[in-house]
C-alpha atoms as a PDB file:
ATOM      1  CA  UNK A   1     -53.956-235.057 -33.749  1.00  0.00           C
ATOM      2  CA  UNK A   2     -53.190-232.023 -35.601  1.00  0.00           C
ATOM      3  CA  UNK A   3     -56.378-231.268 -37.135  1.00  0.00           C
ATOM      4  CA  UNK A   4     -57.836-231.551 -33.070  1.00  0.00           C
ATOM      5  CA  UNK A   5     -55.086-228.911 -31.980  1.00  0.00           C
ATOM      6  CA  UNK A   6     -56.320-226.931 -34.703  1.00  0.00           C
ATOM      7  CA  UNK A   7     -60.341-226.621 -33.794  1.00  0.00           C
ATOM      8  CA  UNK A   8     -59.250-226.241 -30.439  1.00  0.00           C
ATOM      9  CA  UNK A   9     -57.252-223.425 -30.389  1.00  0.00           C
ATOM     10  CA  UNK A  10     -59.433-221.624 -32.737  1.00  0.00           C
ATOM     11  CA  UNK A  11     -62.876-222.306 -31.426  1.00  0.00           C
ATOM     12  CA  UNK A  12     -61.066-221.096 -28.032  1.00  0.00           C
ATOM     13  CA  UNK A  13     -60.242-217.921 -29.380  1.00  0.00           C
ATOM     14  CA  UNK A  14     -63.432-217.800 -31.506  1.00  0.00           C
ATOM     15  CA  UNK A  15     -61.895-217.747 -34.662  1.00  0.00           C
ATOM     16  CA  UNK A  16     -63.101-218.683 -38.031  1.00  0.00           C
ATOM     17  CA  UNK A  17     -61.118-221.020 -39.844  1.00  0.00           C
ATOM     18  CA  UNK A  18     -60.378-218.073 -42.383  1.00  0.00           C
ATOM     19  CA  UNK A  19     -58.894-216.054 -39.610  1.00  0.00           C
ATOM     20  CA  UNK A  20     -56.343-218.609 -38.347  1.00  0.00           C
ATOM     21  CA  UNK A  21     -55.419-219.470 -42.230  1.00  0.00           C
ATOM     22  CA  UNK A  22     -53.954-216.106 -42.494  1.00  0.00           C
ATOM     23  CA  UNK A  23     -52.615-216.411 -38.649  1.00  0.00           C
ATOM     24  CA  UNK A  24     -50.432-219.548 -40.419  1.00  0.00           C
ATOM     25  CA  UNK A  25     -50.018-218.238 -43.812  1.00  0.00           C
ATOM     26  CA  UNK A  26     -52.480-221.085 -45.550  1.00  0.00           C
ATOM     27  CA  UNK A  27     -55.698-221.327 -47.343  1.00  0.00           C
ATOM     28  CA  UNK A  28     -59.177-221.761 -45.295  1.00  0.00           C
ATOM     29  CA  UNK A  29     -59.560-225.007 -47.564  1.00  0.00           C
ATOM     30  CA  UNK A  30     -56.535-226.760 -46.388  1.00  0.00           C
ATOM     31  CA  UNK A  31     -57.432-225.248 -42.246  1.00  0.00           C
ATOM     32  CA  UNK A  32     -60.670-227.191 -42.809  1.00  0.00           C
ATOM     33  CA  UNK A  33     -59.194-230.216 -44.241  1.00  0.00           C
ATOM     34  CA  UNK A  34     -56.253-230.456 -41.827  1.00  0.00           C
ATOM     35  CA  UNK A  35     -59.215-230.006 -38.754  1.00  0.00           C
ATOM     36  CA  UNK A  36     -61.594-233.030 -40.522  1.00  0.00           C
ATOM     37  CA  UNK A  37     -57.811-235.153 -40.434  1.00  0.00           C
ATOM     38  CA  UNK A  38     -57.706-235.086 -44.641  1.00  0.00           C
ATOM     39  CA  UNK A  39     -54.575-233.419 -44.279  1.00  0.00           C
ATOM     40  CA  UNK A  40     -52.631-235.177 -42.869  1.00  0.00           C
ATOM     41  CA  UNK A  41     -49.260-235.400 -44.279  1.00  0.00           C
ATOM     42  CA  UNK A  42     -47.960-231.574 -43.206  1.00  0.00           C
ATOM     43  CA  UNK A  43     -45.000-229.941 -43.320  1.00  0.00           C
ATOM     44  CA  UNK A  44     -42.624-230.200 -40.238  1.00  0.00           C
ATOM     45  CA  UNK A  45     -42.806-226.276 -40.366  1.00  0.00           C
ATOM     46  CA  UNK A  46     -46.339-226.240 -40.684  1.00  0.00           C
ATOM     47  CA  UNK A  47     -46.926-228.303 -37.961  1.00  0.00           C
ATOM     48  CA  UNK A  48     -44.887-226.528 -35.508  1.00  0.00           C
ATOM     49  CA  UNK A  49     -46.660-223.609 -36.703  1.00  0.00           C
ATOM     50  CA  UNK A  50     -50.181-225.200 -35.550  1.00  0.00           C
ATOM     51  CA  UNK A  51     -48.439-226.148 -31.957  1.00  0.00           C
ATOM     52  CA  UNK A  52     -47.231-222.874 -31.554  1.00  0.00           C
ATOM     53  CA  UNK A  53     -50.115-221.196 -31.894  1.00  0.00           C
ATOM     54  CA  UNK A  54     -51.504-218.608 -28.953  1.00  0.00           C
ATOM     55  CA  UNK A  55     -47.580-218.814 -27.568  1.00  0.00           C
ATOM     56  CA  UNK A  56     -47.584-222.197 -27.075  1.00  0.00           C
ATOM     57  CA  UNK A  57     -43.695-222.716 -27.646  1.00  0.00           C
ATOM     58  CA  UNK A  58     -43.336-226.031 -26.133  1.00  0.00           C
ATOM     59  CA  UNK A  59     -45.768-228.467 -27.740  1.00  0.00           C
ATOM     60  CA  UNK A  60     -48.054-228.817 -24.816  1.00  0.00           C
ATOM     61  CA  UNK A  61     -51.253-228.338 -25.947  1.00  0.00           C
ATOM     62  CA  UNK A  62     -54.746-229.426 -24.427  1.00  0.00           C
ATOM     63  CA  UNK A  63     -57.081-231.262 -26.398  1.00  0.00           C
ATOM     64  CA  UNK A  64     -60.114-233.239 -26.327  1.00  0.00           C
ATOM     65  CA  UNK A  65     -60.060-236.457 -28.800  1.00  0.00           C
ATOM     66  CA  UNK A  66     -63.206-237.526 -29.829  1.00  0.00           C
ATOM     67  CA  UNK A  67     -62.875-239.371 -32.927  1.00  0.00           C
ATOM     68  CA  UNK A  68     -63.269-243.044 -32.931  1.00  0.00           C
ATOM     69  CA  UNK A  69     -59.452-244.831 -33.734  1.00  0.00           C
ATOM     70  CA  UNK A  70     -59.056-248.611 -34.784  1.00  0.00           C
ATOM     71  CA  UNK A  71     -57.142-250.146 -31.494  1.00  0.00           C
ATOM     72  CA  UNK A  72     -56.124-253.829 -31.452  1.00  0.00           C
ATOM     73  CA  UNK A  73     -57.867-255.827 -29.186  1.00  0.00           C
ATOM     74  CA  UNK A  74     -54.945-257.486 -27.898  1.00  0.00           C
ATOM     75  CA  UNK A  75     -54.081-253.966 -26.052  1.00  0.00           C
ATOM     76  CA  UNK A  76     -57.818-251.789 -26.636  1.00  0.00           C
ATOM     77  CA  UNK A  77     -58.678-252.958 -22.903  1.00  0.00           C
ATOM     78  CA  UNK A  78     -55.491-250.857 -21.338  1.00  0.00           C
ATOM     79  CA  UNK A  79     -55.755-247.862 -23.891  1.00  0.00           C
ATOM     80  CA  UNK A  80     -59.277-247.029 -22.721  1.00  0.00           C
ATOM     81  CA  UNK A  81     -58.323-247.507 -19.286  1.00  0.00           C
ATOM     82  CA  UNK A  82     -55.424-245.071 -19.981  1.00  0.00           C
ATOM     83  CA  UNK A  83     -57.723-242.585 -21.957  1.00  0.00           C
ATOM     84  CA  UNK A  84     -60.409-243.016 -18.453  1.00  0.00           C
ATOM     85  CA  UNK A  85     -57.077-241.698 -15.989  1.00  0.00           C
ATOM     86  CA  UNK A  86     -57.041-238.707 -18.048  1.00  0.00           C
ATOM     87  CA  UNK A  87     -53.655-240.118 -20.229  1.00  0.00           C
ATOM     88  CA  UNK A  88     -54.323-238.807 -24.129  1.00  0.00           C
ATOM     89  CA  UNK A  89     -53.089-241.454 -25.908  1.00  0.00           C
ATOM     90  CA  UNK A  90     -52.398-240.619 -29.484  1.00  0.00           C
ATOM     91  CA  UNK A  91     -51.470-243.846 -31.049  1.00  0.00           C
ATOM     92  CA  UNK A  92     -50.597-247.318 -30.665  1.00  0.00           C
ATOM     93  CA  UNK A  93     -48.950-250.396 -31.501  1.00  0.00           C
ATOM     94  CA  UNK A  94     -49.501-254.601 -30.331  1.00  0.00           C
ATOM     95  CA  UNK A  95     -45.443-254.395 -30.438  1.00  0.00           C
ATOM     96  CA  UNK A  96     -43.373-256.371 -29.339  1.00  0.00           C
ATOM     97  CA  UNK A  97     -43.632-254.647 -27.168  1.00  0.00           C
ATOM     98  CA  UNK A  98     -46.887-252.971 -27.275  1.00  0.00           C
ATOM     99  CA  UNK A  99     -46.176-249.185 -27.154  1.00  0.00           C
ATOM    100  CA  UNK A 100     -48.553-246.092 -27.141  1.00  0.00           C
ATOM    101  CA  UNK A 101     -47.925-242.241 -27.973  1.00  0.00           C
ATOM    102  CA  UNK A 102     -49.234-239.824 -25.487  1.00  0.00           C
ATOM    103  CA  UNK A 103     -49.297-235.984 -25.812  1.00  0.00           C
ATOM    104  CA  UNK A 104     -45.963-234.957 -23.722  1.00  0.00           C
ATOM    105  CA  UNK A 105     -48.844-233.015 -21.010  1.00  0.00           C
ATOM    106  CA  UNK A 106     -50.367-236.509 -20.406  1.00  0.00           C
ATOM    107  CA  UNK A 107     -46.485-237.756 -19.117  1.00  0.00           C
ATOM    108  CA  UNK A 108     -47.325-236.915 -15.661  1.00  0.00           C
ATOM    109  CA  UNK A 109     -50.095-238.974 -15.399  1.00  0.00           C
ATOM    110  CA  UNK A 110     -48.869-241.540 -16.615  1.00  0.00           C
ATOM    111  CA  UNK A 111     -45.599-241.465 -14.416  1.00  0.00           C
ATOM    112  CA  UNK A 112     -47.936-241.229 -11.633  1.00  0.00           C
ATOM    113  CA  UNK A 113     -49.885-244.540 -12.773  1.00  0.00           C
ATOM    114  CA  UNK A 114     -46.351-246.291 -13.599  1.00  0.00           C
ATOM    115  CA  UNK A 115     -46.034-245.431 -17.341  1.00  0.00           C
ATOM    116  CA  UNK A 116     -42.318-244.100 -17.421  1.00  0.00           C
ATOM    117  CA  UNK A 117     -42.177-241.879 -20.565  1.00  0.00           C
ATOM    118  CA  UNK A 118     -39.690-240.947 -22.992  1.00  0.00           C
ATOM    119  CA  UNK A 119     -40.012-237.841 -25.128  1.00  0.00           C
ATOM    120  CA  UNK A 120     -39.941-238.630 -29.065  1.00  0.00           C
ATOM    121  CA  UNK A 121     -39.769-235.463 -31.071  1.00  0.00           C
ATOM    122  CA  UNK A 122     -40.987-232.338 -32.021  1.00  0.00           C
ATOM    123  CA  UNK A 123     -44.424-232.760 -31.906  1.00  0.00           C
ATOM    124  CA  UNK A 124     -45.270-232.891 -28.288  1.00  0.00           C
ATOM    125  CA  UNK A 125     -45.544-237.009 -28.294  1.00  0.00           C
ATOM    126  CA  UNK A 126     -43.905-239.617 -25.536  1.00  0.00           C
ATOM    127  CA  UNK A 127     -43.894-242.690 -25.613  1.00  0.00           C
ATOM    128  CA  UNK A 128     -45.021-245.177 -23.060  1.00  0.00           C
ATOM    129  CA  UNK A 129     -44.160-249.001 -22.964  1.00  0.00           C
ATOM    130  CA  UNK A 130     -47.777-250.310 -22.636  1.00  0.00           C
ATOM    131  CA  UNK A 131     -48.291-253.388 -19.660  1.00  0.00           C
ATOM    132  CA  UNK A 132     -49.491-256.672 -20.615  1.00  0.00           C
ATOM    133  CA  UNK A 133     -53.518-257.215 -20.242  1.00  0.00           C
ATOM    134  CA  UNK A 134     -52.896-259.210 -16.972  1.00  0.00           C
ATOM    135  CA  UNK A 135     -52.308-256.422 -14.576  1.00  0.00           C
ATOM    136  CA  UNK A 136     -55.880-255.419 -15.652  1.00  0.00           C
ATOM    137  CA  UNK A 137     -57.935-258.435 -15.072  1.00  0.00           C
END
């Protein structure tokens, strides 16, 4: 999720990945590798660093996820139809009980489609207790 926030704030403000190493006191190498999800074991620090970036002080960011993720199939059917009402799920887990992280700006929409949320940490993640597969059939 990281490595997303990354390419998005800097091809937003048309920045080379050289430029926004020195703009968080890193090498280009390890911008590059945190973007293509290599890196992905980063500091606390660093990583409020990234979600800070452009003033963002309150890790809401706004992203588009493209990469393909392994979902299990037990719960795949109501992630995508989470990801399709505009909720950016950022992981998951069958459970019990089957849960999913969402970036904290998706927590309206989910509200909204009856996903009460609960905030989990730093990073700008809730978490949503997912519904079982019969309410979509």
């Amino acid at each position: 999720m990281l490595g997303e926030v990354l390419r998005s704030y800097r091809e937003d403000q048309g920045l080379s990945q050289g430029e926004a190493a020195r703009q968080l006191g890193i090498s280009r190498n390890y911008v590059s590798l945190i973007e293509r999800g290599v890196a992905n074991n980063l500091s606390y620090a660093l990583a409020q660093r990234i979600l800070n970036l452009g003033g963002n002080h309150h890790g809401q960011v706004q992203v588009t996820l493209t990469r393909k993720v392994w979902v299990d199939s037990a719960i795949a059917e109501e992630i995508v139809w989470l990801n399709s009402q505009g909720v950016v799920t950022c992981g998951c887990c069958q459970g019990p009980p089957p849960t999913a992280l969402i970036l904290q700006s998706s927590g309206p929409m989910a509200m909204r489609l009856g996903y009460p949320y609960e905030y989990r940490g730093p990073l700008g993640l809730c978490e949503i207790d997912l519904k079982s597969r019969a309410a979509f059939v």
